[in-house]
N, C-alpha and C. Protein backbone atom coordinates (compact mmCIF):
# COMPACT_ATOMS: atom_id res chain seq x y z
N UNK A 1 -22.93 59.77 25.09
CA UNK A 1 -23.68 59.97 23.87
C UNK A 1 -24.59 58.77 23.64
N UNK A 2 -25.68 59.05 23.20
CA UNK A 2 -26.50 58.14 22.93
C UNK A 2 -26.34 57.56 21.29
N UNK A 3 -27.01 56.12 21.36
CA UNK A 3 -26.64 55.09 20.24
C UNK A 3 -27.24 56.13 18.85
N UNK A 4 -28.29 56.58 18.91
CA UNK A 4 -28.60 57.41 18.07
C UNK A 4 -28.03 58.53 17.64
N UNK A 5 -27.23 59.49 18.74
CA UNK A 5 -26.43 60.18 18.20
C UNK A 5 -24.96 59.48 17.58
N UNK A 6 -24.80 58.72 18.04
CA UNK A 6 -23.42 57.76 17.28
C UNK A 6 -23.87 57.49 15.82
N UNK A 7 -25.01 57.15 15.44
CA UNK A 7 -25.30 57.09 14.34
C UNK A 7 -25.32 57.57 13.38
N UNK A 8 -25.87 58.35 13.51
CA UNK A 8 -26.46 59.90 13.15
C UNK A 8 -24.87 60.47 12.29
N UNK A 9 -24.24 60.39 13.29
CA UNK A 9 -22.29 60.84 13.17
C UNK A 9 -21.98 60.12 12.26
N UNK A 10 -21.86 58.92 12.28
CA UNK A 10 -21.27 57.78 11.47
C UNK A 10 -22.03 58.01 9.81
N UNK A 11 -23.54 58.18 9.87
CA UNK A 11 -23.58 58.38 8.58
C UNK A 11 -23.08 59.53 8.04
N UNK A 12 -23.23 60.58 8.70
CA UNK A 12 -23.15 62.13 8.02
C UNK A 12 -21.82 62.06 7.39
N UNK A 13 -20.56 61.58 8.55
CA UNK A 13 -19.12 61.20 8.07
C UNK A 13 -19.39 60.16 6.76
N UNK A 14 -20.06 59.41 6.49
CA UNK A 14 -19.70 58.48 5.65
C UNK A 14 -20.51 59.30 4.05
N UNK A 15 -21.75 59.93 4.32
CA UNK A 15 -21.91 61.02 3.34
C UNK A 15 -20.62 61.98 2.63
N UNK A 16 -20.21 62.27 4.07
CA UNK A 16 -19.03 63.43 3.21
C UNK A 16 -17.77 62.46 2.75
N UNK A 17 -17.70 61.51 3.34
CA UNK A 17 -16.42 60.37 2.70
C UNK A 17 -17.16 60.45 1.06
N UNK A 18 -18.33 59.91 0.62
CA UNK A 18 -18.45 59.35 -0.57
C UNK A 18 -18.35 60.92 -1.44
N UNK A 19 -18.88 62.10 -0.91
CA UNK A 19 -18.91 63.43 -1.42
C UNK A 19 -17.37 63.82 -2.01
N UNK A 20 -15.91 63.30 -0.97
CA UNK A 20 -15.33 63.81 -1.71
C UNK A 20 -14.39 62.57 -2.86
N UNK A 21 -14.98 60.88 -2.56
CA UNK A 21 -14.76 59.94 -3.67
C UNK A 21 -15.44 60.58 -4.89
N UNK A 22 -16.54 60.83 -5.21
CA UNK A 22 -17.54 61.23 -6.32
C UNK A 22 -16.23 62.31 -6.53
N UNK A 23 -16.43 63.50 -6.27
CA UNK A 23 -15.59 64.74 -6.72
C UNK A 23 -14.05 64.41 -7.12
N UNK A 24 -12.96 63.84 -6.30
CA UNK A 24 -11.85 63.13 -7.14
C UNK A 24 -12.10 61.84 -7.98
N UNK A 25 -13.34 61.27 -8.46
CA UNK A 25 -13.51 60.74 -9.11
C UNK A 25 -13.66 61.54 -10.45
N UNK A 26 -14.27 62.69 -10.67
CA UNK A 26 -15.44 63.67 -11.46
C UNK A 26 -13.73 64.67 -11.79
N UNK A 27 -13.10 65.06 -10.94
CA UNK A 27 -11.51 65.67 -11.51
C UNK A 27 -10.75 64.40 -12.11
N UNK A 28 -10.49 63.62 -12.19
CA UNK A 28 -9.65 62.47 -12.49
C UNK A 28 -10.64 62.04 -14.27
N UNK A 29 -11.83 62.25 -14.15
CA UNK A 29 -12.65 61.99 -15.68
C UNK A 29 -12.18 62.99 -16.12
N UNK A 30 -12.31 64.19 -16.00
CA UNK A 30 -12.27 65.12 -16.52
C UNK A 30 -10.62 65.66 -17.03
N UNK A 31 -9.24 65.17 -16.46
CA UNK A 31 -8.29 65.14 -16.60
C UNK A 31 -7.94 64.15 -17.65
N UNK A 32 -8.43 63.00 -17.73
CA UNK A 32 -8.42 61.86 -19.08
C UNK A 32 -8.86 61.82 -20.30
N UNK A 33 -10.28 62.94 -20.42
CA UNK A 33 -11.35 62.61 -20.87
C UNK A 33 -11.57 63.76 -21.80
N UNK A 34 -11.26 64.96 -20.83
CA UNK A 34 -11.43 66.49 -20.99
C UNK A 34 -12.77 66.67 -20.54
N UNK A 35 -13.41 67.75 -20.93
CA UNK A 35 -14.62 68.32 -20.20
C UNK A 35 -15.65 68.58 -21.23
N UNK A 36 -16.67 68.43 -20.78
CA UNK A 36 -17.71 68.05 -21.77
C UNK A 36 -18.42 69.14 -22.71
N UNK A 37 -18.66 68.88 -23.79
CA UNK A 37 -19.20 70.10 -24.31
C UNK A 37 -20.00 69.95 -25.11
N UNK A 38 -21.13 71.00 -25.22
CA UNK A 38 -22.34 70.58 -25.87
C UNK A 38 -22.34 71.34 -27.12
N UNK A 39 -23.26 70.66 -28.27
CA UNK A 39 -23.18 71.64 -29.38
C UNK A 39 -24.15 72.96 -29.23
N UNK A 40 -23.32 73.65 -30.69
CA UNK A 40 -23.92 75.13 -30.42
C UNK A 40 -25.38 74.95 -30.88
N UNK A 41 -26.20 75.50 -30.49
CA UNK A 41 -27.58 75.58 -31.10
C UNK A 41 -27.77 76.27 -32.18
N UNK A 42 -28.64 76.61 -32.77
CA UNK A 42 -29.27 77.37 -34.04
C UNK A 42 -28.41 78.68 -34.14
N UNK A 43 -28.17 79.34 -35.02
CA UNK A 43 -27.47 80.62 -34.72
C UNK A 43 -28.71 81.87 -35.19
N UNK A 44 -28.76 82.98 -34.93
CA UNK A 44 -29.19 83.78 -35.65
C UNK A 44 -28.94 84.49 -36.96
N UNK A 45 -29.14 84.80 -38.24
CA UNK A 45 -29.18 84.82 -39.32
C UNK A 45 -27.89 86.27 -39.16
N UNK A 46 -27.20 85.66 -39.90
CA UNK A 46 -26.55 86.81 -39.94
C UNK A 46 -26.35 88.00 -40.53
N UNK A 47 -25.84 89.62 -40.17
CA UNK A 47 -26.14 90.40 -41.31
C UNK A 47 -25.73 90.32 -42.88
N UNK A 48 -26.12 91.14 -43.91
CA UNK A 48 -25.67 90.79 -44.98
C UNK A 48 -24.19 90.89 -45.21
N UNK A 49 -23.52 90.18 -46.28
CA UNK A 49 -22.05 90.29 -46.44
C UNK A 49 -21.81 91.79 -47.32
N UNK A 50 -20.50 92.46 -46.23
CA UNK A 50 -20.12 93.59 -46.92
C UNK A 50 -19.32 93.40 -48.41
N UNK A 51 -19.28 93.93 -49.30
CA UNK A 51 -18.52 93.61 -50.42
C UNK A 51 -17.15 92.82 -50.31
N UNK A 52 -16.52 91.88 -51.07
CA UNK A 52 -15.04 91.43 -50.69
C UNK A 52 -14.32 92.44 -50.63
N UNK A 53 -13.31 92.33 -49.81
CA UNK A 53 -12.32 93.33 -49.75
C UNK A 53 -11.10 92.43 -50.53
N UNK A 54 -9.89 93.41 -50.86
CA UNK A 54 -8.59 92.70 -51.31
C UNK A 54 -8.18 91.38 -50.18
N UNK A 55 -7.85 90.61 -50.49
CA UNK A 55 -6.99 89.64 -49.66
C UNK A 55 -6.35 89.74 -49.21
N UNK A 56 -5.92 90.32 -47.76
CA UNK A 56 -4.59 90.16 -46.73
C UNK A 56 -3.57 89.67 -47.77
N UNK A 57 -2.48 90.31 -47.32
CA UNK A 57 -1.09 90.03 -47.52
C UNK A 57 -1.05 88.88 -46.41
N UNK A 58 0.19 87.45 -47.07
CA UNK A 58 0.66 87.05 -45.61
C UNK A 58 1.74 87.63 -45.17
N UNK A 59 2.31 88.88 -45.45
CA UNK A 59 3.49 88.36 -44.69
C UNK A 59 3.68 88.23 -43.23
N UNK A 60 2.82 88.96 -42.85
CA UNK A 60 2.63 88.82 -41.51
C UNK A 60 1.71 88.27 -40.78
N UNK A 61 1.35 86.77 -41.46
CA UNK A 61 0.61 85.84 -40.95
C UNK A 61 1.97 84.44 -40.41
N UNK A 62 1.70 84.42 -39.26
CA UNK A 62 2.68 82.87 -38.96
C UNK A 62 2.54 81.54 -39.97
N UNK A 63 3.97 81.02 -39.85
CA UNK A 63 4.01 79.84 -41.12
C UNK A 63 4.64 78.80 -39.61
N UNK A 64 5.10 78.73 -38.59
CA UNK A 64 5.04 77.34 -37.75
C UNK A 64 4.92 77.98 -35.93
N UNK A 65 4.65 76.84 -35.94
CA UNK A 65 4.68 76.78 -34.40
C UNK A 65 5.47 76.27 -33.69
N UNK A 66 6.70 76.95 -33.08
CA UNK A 66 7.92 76.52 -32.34
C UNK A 66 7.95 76.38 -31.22
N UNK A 67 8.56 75.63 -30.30
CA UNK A 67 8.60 75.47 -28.61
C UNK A 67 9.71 75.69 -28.62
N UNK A 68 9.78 77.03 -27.55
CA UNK A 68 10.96 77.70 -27.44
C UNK A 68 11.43 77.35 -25.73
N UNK A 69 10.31 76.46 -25.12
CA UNK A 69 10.60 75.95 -23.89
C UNK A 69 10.01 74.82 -23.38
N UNK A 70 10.67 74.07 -22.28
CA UNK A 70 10.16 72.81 -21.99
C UNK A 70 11.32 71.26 -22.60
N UNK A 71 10.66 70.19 -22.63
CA UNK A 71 11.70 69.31 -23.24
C UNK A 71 11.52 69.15 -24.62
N UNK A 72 10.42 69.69 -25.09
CA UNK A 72 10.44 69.37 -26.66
C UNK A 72 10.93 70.90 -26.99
N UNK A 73 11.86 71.81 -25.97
CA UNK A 73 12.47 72.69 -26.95
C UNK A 73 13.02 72.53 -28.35
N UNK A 74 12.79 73.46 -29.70
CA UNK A 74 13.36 73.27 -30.64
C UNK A 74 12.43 72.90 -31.91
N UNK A 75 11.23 71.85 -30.97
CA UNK A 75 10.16 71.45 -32.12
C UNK A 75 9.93 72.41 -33.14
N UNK A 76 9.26 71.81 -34.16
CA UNK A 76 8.76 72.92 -34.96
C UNK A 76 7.74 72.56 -35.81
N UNK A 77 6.34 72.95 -35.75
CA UNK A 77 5.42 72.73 -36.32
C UNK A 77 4.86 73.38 -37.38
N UNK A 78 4.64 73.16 -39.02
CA UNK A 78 4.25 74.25 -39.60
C UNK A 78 2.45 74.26 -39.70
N UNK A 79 2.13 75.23 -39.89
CA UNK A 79 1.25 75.77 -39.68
C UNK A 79 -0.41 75.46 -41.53
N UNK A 80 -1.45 74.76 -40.78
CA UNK A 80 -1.97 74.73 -42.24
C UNK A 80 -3.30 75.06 -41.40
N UNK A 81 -4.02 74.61 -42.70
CA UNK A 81 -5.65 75.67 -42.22
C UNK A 81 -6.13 74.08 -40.77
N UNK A 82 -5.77 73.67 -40.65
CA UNK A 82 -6.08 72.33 -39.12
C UNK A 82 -5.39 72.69 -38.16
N UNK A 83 -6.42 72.50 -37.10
CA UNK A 83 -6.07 73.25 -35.91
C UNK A 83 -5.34 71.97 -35.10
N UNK A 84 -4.51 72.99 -33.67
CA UNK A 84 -3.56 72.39 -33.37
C UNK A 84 -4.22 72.03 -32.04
N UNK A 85 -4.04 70.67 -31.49
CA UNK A 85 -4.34 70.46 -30.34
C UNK A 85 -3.13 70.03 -29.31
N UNK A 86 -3.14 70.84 -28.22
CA UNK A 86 -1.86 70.06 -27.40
C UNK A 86 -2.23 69.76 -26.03
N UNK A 87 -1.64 68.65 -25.50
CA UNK A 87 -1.77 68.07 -24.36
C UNK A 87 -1.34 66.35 -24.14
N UNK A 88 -1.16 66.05 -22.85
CA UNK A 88 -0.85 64.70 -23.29
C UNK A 88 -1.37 63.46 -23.98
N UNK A 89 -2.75 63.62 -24.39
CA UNK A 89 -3.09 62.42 -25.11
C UNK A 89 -2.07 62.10 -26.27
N UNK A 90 -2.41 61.08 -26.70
CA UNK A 90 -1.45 60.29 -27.71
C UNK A 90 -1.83 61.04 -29.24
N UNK A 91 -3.07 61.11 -29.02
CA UNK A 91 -3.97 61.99 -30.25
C UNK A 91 -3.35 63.75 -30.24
N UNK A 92 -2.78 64.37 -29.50
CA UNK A 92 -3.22 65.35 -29.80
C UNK A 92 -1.52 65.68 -31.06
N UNK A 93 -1.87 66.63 -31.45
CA UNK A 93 -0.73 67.24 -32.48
C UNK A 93 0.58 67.50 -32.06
N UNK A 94 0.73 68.03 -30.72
CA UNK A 94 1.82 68.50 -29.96
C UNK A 94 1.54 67.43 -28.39
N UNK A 95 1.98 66.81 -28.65
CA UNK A 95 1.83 65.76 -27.33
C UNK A 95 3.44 66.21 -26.19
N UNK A 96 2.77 66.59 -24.88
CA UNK A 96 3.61 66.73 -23.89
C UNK A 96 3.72 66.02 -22.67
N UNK A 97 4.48 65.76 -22.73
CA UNK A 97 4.72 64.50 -21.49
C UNK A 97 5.34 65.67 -20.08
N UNK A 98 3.96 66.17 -19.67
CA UNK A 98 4.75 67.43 -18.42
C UNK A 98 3.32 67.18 -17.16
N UNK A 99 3.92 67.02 -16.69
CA UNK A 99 2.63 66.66 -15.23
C UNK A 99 1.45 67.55 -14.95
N UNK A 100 2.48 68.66 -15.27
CA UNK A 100 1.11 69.68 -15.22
C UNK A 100 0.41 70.76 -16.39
N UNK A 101 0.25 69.66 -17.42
CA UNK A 101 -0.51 69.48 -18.54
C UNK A 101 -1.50 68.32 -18.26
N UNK A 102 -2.72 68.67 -19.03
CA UNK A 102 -4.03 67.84 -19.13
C UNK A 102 -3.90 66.97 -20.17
N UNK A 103 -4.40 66.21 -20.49
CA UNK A 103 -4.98 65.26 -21.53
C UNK A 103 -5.02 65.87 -22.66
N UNK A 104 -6.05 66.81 -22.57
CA UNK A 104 -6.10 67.70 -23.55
C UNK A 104 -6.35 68.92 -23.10
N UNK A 105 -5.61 69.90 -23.42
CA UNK A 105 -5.28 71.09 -22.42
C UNK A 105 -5.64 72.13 -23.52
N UNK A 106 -4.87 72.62 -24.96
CA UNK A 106 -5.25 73.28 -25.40
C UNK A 106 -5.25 73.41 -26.70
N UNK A 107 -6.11 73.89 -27.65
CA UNK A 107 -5.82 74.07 -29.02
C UNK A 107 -5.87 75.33 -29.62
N UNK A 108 -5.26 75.45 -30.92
CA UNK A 108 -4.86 76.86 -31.04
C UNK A 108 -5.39 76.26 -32.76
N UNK A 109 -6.20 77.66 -33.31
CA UNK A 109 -6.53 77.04 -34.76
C UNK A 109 -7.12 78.78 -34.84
N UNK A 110 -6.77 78.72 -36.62
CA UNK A 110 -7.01 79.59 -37.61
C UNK A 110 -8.57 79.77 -37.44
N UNK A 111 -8.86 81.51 -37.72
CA UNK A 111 -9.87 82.11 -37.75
C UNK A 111 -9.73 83.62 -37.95
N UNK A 112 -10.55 83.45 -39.10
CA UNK A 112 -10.43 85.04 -39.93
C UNK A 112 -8.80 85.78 -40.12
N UNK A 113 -8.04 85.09 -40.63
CA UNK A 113 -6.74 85.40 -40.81
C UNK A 113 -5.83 85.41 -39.51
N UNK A 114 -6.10 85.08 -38.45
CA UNK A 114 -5.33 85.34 -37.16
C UNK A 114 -5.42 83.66 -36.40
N UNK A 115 -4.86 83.35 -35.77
CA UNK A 115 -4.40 82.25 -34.77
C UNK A 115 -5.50 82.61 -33.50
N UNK A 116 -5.94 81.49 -33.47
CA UNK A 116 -6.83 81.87 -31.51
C UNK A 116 -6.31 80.75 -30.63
N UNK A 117 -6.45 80.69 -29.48
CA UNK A 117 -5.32 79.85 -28.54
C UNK A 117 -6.77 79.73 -27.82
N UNK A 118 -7.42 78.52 -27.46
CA UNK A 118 -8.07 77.98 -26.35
C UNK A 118 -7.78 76.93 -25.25
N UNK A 119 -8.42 77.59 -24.02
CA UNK A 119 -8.04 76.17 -22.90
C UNK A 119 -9.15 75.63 -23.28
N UNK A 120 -8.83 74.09 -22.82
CA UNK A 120 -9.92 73.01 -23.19
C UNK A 120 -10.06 72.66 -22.19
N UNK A 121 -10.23 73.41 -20.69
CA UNK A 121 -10.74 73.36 -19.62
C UNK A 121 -9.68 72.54 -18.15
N UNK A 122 -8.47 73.11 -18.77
CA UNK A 122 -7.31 72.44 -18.49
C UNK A 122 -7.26 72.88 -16.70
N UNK A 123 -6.68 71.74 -16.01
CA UNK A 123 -6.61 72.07 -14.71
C UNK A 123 -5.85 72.86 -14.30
N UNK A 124 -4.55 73.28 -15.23
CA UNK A 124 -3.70 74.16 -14.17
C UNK A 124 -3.76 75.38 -15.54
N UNK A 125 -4.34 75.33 -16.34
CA UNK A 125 -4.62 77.00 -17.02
C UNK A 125 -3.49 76.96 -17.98
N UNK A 126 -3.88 77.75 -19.51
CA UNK A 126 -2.78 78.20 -20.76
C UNK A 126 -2.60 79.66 -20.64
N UNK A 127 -1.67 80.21 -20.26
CA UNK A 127 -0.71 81.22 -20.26
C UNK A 127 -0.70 81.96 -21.47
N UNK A 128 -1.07 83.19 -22.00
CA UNK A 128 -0.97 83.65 -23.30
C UNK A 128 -0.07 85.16 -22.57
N UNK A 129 1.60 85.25 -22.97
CA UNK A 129 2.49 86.15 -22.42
C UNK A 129 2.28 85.62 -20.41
N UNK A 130 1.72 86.58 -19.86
CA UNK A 130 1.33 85.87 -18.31
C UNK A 130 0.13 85.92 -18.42
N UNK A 131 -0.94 86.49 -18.92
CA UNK A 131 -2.23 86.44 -18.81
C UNK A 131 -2.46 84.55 -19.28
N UNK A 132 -4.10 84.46 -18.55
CA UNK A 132 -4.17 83.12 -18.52
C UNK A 132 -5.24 83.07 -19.06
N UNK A 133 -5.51 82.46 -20.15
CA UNK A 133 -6.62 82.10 -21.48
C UNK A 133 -7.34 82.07 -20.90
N UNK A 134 -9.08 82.92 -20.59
CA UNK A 134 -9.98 82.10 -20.41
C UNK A 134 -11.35 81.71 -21.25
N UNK A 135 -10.94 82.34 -22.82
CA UNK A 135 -11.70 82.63 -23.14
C UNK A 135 -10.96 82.41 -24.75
N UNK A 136 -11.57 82.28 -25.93
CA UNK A 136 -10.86 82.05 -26.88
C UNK A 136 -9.70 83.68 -27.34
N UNK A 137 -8.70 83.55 -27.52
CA UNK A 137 -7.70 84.48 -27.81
C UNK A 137 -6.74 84.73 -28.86
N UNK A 138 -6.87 85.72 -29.59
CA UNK A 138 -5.98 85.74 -30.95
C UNK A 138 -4.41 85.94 -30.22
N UNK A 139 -3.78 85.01 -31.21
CA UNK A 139 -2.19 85.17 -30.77
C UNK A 139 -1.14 85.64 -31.48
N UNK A 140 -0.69 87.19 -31.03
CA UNK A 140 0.36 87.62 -31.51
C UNK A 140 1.63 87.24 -32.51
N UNK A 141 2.20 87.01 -33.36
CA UNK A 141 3.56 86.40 -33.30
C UNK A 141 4.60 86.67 -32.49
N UNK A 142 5.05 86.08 -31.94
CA UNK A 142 6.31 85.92 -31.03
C UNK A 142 5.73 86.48 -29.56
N UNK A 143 4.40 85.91 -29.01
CA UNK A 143 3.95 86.30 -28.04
C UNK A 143 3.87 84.57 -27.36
N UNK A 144 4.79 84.11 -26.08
CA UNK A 144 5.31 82.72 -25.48
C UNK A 144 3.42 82.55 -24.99
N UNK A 145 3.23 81.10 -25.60
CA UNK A 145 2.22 80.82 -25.09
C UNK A 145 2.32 79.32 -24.02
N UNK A 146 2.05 79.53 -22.15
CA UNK A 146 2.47 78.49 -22.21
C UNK A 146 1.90 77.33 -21.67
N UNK A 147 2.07 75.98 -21.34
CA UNK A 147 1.24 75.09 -21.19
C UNK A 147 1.71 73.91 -20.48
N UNK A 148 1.63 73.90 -18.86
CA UNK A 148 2.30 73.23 -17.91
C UNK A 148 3.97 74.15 -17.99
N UNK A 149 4.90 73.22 -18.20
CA UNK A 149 6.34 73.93 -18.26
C UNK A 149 6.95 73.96 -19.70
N UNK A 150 5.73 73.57 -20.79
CA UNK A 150 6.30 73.70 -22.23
C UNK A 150 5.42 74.92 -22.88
N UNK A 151 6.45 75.62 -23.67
CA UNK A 151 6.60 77.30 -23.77
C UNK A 151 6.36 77.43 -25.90
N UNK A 152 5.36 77.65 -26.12
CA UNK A 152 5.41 77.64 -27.83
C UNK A 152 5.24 78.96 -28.28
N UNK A 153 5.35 79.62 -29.40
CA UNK A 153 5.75 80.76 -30.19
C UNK A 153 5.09 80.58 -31.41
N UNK A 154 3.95 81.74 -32.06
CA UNK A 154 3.85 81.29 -33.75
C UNK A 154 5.47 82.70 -33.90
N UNK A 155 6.16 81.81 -35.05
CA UNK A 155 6.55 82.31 -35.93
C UNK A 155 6.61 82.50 -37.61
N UNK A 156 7.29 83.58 -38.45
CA UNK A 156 6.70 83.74 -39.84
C UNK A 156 7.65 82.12 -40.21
């Protein structure tokens, strides 16, 4: 082989060396940090408001949020109009110390009388029953939502 093709080799290898430093660099931010998000823009005007209707009953609105699995089995969180964030940061509401939970993995918060459960772009995915969040999701009562190996429940 000629000195030029030795070269040639040596950089291309040293391209894809730094290609996959950058990329476990860019998963490792994004596991600490969470994932970036931009604000919403302008909205379009919305239609007019239909007359009030009576006010929902609660009774069948959830009053806490229990972990019915994992090591913080038993917790119990009650439930107010502030949304819930869980994952391991120190900040979040439900902090889990489970490996395969994110930083900040997921939050679950009130909208239009019902609970919605979002991933916050979590690496190994939030579980709503077995289906896997990908998208914002209203949550049942007593439907296991779960997150790494810790397992939560709204109950009344």
């Amino acid at each position: 082989m000629s000195e030029l093709t030795l070269l040639l080799i040596r950089l291309a290898f040293l391209a894809v060396l730094w290609f996959f430093v950058i990329a476990a660099v860019g998963v490792i931010r994004t596991d600490l940090f969470g994932s970036r998000t931009t604000p919403a823009g302008p909205r379009k005007a919305a239609k007019p408001a239909k007359p009030a209707a009576k006010p929902k009953s609660k009774k069948n609105e959830p009053r806490q949020l229990v972990v019915t699995g994992g090591p913080l089995q038993g917790t119990t969180i009650n439930l107010t109009e502030t949304p819930i964030t869980i994952g391991r940061a120190n900040d979040a509401t439900l902090v889990v110390t489970d490996d395969y939970a994110s930083s900040r993995h997921a939050r679950l918060f009130p909208q239009d009388g019902q609970w919605i459960v979002e991933d916050l772009g979590s690496t190994n995915g939030t579980y709503l029953d077995r289906s896997k969040v990908t998208r914002p999701t209203p949550v049942p009562l007593g439907v296991p939502i779960r997150v790494g190996k810790t397992v939560i429940e709204l109950r009344k």
